[in-house]
C-alpha atoms as a PDB file:
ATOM      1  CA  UNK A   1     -97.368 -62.127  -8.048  1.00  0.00           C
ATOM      2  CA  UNK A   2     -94.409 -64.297  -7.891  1.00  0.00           C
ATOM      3  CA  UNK A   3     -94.277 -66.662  -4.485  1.00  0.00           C
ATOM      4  CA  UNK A   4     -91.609 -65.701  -1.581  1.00  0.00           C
ATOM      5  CA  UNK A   5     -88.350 -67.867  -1.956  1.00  0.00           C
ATOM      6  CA  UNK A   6     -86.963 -69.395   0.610  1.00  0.00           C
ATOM      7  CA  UNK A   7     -84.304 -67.247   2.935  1.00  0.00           C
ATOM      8  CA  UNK A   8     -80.690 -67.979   1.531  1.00  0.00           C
ATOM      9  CA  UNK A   9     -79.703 -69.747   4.972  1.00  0.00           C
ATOM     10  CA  UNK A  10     -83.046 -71.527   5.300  1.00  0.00           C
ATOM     11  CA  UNK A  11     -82.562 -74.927   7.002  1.00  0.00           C
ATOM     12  CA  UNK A  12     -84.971 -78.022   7.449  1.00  0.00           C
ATOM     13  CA  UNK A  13     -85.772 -76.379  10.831  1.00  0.00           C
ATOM     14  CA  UNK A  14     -87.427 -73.446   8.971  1.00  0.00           C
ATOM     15  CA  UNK A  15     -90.096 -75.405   7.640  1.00  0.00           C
ATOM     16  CA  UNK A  16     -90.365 -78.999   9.183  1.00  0.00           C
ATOM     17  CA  UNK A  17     -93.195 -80.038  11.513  1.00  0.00           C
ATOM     18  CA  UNK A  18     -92.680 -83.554  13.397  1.00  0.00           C
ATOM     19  CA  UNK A  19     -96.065 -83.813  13.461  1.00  0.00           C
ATOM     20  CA  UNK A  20     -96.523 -87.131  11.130  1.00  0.00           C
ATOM     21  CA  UNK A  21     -93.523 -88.376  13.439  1.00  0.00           C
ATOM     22  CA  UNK A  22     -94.356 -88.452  16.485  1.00  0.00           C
ATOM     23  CA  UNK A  23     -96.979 -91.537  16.656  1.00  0.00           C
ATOM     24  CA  UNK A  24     -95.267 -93.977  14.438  1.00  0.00           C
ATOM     25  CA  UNK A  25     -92.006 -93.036  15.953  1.00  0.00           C
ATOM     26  CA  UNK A  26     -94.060 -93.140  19.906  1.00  0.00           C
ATOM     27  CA  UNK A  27     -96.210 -96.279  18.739  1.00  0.00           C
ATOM     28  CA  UNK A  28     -93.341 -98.326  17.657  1.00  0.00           C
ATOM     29  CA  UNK A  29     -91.266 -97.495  21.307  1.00  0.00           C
ATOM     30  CA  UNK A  30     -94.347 -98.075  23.432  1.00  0.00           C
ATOM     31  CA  UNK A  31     -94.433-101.618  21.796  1.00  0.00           C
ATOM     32  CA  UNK A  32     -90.245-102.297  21.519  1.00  0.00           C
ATOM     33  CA  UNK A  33     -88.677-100.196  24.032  1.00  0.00           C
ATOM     34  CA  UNK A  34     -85.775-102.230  25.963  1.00  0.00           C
ATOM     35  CA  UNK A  35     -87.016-102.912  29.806  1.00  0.00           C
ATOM     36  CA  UNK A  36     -83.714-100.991  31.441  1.00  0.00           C
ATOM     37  CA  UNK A  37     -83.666 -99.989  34.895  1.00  0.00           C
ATOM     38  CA  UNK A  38     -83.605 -96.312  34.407  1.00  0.00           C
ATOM     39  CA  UNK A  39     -86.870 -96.908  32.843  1.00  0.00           C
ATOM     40  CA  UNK A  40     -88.600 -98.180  35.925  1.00  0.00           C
ATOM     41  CA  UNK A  41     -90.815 -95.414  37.917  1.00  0.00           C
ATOM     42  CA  UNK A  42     -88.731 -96.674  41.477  1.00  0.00           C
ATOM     43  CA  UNK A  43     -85.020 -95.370  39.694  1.00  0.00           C
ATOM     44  CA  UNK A  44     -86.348 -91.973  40.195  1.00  0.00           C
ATOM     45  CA  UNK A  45     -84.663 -88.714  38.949  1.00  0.00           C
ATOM     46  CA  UNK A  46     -81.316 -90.049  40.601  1.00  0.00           C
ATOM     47  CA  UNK A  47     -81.143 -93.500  38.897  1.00  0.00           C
ATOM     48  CA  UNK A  48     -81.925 -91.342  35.603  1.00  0.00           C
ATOM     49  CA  UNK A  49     -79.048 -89.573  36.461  1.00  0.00           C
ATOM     50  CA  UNK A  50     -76.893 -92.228  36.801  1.00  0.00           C
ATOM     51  CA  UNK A  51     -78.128 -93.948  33.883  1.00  0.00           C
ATOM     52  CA  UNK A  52     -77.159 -90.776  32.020  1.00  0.00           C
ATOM     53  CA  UNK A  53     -73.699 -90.323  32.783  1.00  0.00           C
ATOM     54  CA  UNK A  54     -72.829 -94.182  32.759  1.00  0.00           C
ATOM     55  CA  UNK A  55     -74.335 -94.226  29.287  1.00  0.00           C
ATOM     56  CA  UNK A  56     -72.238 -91.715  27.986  1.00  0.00           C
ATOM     57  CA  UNK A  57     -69.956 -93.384  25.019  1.00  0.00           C
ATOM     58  CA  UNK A  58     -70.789 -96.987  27.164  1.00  0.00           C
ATOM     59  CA  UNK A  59     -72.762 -99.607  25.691  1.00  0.00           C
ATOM     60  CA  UNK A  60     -76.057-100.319  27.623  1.00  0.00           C
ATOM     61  CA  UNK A  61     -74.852-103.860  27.845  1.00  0.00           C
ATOM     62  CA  UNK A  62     -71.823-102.642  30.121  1.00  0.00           C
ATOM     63  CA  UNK A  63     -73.763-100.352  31.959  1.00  0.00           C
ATOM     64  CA  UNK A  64     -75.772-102.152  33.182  1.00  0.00           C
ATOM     65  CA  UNK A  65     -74.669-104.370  36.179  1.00  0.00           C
ATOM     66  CA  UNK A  66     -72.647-101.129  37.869  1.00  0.00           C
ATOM     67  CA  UNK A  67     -75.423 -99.699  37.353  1.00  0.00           C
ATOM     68  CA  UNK A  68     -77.411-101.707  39.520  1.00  0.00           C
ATOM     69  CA  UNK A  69     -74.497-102.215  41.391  1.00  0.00           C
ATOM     70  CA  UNK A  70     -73.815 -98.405  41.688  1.00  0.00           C
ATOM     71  CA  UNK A  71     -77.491 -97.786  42.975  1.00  0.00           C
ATOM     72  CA  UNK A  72     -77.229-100.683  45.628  1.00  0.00           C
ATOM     73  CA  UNK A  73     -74.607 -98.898  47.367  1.00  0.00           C
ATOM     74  CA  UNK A  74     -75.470 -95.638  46.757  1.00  0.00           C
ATOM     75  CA  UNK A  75     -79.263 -95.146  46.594  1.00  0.00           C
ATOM     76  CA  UNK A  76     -79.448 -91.824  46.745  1.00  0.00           C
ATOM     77  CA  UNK A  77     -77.133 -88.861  45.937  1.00  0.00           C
ATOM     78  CA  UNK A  78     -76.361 -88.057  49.792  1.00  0.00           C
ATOM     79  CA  UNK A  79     -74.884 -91.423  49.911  1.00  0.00           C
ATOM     80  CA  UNK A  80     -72.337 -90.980  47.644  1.00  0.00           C
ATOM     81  CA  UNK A  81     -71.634 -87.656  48.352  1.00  0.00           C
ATOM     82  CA  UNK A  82     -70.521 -89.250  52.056  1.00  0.00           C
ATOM     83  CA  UNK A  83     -68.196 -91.415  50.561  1.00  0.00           C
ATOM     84  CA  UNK A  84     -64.560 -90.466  48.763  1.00  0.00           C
ATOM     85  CA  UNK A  85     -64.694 -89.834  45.631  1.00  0.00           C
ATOM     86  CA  UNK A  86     -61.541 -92.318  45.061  1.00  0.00           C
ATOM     87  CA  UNK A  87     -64.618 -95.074  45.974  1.00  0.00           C
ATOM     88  CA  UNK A  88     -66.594 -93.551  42.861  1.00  0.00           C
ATOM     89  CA  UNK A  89     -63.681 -93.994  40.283  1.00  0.00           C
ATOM     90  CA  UNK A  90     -63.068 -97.850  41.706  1.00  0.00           C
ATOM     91  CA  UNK A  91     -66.996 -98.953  41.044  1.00  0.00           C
ATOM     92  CA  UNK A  92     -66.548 -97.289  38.099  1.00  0.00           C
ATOM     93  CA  UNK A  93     -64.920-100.158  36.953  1.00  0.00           C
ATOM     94  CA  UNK A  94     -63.802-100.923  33.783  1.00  0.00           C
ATOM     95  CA  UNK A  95     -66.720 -98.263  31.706  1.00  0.00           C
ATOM     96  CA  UNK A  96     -63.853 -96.241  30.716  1.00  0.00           C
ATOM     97  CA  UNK A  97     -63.669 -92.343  30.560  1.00  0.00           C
ATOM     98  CA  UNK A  98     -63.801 -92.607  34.568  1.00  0.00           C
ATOM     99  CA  UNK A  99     -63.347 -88.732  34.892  1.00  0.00           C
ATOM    100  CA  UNK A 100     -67.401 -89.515  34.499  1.00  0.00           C
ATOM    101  CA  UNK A 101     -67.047 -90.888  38.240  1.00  0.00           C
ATOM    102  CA  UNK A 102     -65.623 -87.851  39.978  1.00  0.00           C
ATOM    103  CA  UNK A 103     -68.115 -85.727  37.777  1.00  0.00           C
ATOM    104  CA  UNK A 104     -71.185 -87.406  39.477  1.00  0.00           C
ATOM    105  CA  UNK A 105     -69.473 -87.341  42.786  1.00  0.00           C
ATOM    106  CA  UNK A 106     -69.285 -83.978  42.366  1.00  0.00           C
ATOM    107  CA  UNK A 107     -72.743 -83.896  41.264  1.00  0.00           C
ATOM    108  CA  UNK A 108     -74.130 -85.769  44.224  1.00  0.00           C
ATOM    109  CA  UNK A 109     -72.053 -83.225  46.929  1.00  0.00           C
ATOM    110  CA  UNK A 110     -74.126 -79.985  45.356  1.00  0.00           C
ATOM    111  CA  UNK A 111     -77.078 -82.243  44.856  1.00  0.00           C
ATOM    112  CA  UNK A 112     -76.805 -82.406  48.831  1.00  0.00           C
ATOM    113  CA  UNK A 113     -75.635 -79.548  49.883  1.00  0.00           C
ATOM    114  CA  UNK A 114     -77.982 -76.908  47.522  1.00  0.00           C
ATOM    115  CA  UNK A 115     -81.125 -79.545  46.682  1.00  0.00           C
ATOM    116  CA  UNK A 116     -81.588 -81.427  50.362  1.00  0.00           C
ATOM    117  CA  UNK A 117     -80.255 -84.574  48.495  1.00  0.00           C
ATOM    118  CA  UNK A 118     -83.027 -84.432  45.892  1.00  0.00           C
ATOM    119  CA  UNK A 119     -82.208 -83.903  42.156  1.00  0.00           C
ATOM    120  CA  UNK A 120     -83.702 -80.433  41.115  1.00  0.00           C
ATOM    121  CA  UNK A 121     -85.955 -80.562  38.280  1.00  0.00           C
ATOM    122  CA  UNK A 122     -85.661 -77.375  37.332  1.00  0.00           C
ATOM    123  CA  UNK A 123     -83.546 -77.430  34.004  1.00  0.00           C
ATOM    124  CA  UNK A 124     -81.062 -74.174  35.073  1.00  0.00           C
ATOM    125  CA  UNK A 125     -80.557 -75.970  38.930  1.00  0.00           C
ATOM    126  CA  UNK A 126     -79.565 -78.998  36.682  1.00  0.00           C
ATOM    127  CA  UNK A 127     -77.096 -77.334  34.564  1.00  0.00           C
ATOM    128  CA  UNK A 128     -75.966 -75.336  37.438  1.00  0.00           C
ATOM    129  CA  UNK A 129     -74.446 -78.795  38.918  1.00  0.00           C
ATOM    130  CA  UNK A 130     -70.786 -79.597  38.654  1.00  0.00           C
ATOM    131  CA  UNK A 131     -70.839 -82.320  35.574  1.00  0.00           C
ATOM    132  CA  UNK A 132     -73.649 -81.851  33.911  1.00  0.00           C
ATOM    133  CA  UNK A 133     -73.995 -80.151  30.275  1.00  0.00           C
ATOM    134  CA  UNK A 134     -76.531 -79.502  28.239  1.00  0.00           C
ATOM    135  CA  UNK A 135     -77.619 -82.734  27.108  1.00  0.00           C
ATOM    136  CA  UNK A 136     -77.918 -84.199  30.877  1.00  0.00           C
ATOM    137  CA  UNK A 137     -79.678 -81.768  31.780  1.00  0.00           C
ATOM    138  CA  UNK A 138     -82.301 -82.140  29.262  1.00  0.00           C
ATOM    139  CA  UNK A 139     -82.070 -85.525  29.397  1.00  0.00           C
ATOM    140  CA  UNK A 140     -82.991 -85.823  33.167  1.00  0.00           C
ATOM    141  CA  UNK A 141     -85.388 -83.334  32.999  1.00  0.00           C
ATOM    142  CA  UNK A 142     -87.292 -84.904  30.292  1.00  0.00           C
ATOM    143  CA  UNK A 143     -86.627 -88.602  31.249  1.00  0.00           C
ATOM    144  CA  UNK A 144     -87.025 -88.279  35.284  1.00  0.00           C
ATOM    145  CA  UNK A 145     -89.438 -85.380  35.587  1.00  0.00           C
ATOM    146  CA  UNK A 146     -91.286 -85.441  31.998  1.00  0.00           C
ATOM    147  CA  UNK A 147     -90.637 -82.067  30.918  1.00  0.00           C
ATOM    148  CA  UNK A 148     -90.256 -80.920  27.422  1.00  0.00           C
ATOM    149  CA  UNK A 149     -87.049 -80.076  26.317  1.00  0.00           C
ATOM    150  CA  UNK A 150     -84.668 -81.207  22.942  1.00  0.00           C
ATOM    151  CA  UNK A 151     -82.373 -84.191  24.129  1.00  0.00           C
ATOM    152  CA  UNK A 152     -79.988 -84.517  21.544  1.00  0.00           C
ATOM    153  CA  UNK A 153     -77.544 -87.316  22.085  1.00  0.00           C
ATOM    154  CA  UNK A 154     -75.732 -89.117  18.812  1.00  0.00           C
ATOM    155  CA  UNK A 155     -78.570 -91.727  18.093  1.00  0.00           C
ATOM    156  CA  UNK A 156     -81.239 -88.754  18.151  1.00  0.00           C
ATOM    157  CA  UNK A 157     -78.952 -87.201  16.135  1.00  0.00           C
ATOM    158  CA  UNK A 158     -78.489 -89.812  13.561  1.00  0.00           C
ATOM    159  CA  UNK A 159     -82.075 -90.325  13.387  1.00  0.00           C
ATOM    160  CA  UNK A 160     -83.133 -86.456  12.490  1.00  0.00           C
ATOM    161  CA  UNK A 161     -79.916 -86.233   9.976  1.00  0.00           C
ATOM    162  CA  UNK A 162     -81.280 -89.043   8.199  1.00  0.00           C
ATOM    163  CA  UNK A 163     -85.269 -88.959   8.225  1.00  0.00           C
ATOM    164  CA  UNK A 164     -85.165 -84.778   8.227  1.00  0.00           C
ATOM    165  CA  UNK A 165     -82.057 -83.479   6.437  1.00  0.00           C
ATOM    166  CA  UNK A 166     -81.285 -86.564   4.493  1.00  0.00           C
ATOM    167  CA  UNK A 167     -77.832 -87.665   4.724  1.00  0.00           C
ATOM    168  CA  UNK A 168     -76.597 -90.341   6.348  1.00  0.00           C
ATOM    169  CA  UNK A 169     -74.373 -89.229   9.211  1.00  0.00           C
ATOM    170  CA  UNK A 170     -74.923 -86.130  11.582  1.00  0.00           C
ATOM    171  CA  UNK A 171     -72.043 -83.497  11.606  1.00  0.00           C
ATOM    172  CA  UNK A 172     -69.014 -84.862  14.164  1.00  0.00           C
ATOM    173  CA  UNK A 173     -69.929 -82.196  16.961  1.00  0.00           C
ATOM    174  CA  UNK A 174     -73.295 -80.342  17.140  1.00  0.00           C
ATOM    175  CA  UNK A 175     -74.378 -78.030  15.377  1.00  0.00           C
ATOM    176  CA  UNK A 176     -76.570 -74.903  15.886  1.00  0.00           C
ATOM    177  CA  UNK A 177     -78.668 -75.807  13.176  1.00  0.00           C
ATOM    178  CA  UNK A 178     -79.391 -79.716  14.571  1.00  0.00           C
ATOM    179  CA  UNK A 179     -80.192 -78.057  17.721  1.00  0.00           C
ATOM    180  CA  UNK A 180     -82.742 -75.633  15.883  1.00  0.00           C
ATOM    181  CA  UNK A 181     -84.500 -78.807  14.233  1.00  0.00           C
ATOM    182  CA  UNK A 182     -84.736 -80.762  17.658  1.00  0.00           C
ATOM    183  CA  UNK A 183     -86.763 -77.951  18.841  1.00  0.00           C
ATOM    184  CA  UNK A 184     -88.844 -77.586  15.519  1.00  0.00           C
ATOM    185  CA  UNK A 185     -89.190 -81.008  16.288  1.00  0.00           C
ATOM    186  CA  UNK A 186     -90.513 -81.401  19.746  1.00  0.00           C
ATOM    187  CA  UNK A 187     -93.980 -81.786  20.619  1.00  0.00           C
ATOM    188  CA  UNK A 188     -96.315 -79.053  22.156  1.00  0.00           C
ATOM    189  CA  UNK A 189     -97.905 -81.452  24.667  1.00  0.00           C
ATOM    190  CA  UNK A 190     -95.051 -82.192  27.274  1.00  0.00           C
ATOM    191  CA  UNK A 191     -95.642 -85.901  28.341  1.00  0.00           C
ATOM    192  CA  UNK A 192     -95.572 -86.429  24.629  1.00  0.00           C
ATOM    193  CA  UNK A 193     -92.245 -84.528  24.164  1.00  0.00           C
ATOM    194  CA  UNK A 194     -90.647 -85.871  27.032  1.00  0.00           C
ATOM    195  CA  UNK A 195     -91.985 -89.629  25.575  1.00  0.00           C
ATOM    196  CA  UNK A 196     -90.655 -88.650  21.773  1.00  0.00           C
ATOM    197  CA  UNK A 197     -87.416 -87.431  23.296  1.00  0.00           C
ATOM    198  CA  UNK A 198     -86.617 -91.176  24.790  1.00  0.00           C
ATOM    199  CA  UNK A 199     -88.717 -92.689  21.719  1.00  0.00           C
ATOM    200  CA  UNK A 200     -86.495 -90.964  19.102  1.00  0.00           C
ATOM    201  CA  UNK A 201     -83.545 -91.796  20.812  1.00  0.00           C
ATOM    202  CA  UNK A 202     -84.575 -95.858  21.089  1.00  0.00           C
ATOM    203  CA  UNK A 203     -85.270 -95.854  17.006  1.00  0.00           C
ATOM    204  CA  UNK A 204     -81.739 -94.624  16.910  1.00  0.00           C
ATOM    205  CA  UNK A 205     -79.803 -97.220  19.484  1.00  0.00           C
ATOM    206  CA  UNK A 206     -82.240-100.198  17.982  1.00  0.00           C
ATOM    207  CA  UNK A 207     -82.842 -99.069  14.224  1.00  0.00           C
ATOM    208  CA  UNK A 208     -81.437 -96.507  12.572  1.00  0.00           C
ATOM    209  CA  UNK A 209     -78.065 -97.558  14.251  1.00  0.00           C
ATOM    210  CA  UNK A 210     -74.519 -96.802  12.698  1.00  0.00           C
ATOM    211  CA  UNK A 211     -73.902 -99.378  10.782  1.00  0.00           C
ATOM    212  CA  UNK A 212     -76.342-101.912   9.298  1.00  0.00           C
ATOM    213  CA  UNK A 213     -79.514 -99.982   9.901  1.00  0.00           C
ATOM    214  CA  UNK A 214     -82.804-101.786   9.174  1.00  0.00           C
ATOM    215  CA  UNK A 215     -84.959 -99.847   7.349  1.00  0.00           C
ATOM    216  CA  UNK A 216     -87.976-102.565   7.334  1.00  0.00           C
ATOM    217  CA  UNK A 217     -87.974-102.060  10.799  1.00  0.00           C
ATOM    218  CA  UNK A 218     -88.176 -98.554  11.083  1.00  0.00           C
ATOM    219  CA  UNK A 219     -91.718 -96.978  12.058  1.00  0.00           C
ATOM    220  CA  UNK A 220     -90.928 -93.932   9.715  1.00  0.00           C
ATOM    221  CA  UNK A 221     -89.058 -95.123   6.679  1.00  0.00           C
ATOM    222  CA  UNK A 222     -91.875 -94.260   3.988  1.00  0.00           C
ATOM    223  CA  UNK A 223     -91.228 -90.538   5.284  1.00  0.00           C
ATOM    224  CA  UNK A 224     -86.965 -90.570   5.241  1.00  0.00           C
ATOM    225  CA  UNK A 225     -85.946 -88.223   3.736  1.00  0.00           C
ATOM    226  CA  UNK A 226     -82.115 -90.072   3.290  1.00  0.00           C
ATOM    227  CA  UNK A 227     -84.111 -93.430   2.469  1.00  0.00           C
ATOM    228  CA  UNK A 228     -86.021 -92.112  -0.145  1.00  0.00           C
ATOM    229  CA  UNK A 229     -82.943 -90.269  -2.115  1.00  0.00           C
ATOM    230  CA  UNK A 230     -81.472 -93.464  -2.401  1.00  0.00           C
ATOM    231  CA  UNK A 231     -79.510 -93.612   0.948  1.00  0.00           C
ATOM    232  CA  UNK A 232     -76.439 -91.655  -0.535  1.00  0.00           C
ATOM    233  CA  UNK A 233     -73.235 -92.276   0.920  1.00  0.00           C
ATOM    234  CA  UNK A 234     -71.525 -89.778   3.682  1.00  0.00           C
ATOM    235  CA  UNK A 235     -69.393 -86.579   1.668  1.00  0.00           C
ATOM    236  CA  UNK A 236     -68.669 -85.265   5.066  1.00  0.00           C
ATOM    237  CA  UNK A 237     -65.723 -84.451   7.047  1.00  0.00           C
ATOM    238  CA  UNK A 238     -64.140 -88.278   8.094  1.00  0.00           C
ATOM    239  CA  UNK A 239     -66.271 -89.548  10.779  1.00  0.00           C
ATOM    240  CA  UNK A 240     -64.210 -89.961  14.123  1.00  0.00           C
ATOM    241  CA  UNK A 241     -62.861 -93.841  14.951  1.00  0.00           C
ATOM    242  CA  UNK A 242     -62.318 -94.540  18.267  1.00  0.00           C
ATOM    243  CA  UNK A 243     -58.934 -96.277  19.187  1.00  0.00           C
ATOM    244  CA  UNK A 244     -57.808 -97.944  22.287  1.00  0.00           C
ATOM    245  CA  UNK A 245     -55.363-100.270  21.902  1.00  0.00           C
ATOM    246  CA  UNK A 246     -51.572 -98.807  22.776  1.00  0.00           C
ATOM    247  CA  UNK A 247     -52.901 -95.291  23.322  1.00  0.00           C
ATOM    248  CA  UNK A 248     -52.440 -93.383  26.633  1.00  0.00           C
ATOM    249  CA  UNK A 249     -56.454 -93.950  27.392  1.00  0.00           C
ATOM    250  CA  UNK A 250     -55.351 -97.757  27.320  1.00  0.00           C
ATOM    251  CA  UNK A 251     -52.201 -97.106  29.568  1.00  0.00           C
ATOM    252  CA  UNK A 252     -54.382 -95.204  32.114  1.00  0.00           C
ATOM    253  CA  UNK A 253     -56.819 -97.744  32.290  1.00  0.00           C
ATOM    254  CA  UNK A 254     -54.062-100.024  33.088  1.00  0.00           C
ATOM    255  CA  UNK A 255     -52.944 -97.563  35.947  1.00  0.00           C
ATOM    256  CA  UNK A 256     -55.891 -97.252  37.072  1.00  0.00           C
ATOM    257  CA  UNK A 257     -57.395-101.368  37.290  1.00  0.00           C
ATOM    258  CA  UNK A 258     -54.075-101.666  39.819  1.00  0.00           C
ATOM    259  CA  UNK A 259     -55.207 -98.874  41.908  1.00  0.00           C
ATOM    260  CA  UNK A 260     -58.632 -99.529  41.814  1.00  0.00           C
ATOM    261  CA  UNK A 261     -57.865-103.526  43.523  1.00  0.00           C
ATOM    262  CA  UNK A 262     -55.320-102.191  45.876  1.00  0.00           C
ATOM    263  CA  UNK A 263     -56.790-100.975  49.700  1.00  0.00           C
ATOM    264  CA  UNK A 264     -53.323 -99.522  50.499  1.00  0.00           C
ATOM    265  CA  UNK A 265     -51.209 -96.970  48.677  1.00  0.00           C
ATOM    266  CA  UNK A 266     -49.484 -98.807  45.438  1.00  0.00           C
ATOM    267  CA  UNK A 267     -45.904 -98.134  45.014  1.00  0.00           C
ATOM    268  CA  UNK A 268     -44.125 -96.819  41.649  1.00  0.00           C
ATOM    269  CA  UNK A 269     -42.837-100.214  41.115  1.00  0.00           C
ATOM    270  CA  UNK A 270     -46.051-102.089  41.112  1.00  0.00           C
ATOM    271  CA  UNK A 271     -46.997 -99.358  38.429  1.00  0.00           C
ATOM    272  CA  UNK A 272     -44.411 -99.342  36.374  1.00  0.00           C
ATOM    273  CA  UNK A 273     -45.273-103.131  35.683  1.00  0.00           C
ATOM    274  CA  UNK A 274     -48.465-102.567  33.936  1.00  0.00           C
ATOM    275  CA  UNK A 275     -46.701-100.950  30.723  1.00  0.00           C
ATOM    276  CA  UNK A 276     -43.692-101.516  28.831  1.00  0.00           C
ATOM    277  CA  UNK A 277     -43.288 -97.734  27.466  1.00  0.00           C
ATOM    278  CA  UNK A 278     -41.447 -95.623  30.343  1.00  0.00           C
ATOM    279  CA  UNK A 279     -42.473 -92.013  28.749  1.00  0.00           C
ATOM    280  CA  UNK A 280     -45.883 -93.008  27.772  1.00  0.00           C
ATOM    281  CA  UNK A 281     -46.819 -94.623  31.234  1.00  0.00           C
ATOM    282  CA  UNK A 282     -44.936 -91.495  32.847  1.00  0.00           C
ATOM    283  CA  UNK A 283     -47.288 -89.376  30.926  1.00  0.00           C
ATOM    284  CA  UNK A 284     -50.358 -91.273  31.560  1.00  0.00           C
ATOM    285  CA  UNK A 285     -49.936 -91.358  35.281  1.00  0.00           C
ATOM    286  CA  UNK A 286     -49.315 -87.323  35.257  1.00  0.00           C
ATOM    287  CA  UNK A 287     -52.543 -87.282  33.250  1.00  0.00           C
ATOM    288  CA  UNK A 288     -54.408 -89.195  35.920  1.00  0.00           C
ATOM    289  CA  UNK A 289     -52.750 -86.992  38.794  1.00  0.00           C
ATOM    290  CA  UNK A 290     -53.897 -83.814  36.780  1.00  0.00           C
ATOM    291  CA  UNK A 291     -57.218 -85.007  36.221  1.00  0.00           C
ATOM    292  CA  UNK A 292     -57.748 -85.725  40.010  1.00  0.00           C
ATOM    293  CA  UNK A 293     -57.782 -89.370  39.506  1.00  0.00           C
ATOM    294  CA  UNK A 294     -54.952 -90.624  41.297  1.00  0.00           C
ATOM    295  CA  UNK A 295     -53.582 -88.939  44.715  1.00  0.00           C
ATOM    296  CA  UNK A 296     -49.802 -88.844  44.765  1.00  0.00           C
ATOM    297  CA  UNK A 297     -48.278 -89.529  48.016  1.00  0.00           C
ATOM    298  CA  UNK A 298     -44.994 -88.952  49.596  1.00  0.00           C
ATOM    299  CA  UNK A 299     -42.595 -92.074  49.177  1.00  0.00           C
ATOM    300  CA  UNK A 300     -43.489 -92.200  45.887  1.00  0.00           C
ATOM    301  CA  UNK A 301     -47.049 -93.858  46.054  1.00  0.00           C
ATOM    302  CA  UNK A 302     -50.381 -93.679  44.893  1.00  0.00           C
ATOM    303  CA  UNK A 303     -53.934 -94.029  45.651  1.00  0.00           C
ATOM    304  CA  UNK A 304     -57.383 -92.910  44.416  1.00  0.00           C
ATOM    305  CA  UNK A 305     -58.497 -89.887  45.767  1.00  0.00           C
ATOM    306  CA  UNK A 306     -59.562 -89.360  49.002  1.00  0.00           C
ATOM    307  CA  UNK A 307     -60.687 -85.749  48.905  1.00  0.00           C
END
């Protein structure tokens, strides 16, 4: 009798088990996980949250003192939600993709008026809230409340492409199949899920990063898969670069550093100063106003939004 072959569409998920990864991967982030703030039992399930969406595309070293600014004024989600949201995009700061600030505004006004000001921890009441996608979700569930669920950001992602599938870059958006292997992935016990989940995703921010990954480092390299073919090169689609410099995200920035020092509505002129380009700053600014950044107001100002 002739053994079953595998189904034509099989994937790693169809017959991995994370079992011999979990305590070398756990191990090695119980003795070199960063101390970050999010980390510490007092941030509780809103200082996760915050964490989460600052961290989004934003280095940790940027993050980090709005963060701790951001909680200072704002300690818990009824705070915010009492003040504008315009004051949400100006400590924002300079993290970039600041549409992230009205989203957790938004966040902390359902938060208040659905949860009594507490962050659900109930996965659905968490995706339910303006803002927050799959990934947050998981990720505060798992990282505030301890719950087991697949948190797939782009270092977890990097990590299972490489030690599980064996190439050396995950697919540019994911995939249902990456999402099938997180879950193959994921430990029964659900304090040890919820500690692989932020364990996983450490290797990948300290380890197996980008660019320059150290292998002698890594708690798992005698089982990586990508490692142990030789560490062949990506054949992919063309990873995605990320430009700044003289695109419109640059230009709103610019727009939006004036607006953010100013107390008082800032005229066209005082706009028009910060770039050179009269159709690209036009269509920056209209970009902000659509995107509820910036409040037009009659006379031809502008202001963050109060509302």
């Amino acid at each position: 009798m002739t053994a079953p072959t595998k189904p034509p569409h099989s994937s790693p998920a169809d017959d991995v088990s994370g079992a011999d990864l979990h305590a070398p991967v756990i191990d090695w982030f119980d003795a070199h996980a960063r101390d970050l703030p999010w980390r510490h039992p007092e941030a509780g399930a809103w200082g996760v949250m915050v964490s989460e969406f600052m961290l989004q595309q934003t280095p940790v070293s940027r993050v980090l003192p709005v963060y701790e600014q951001w909680l200072a004024r704002w300690p818990r989600p009824a705070d915010l939600a009492a003040d504008a949201p315009g004051e949400a995009v100006r400590a924002w700061g300079r993290l970039g993709y600041p549409r992230r600030a009205l989203r957790l505004h938004g966040a902390a006004v359902a938060i208040t008026e659905r949860h009594g000001g507490d962050v659900p921890s109930d996965h659905g009441q968490l995706l339910a809230l303006p803002g927050i996608g799959e990934y947050t979700a998981a990720a505060v569930a798992s990282f505030a409340y301890g719950q087991r669920h697949a948190v797939l950001d782009t270092n977890v992602r990097r990590v299972f492409a490489r030690a599980v599938t064996g190439v050396q870059y995950p697919p540019n958006a994911t995939t249902a199949a990456e999402r099938r292997l997180a879950r193959a992935l994921l430990p029964e016990d659900e304090g040890t899920a919820a500690r692989w989940a932020a364990a996983s995703m450490e290797l990948g921010a300290l380890v197996c990063t980008a660019r320059n990954e150290t292998c002698v480092r890594c708690p798992i390299a005698g089982q990586c898969a990508w490692r142990l073919a030789g560490k062949p090169e990506h054949d992919g689609p063309p990873r995605r670069g990320q430009t700044y410099a003289g695109t419109d995200r640059q230009v709103r920035g610019k727009l939006l550093a004036v607006l953010r020092e100013a107390r008082a509505p800032v005229p066209q002129e005082a706009l028009d100063r910060v770039w050179h380009e009269p159709v690209q700053r036009a269509r920056a600014l209209d970009g902000l106003v659509a995107d509820g950044l910036v409040e037009p107001l009659p006379g031809g100002t502008y202001r963050l939004p109060l509302t």
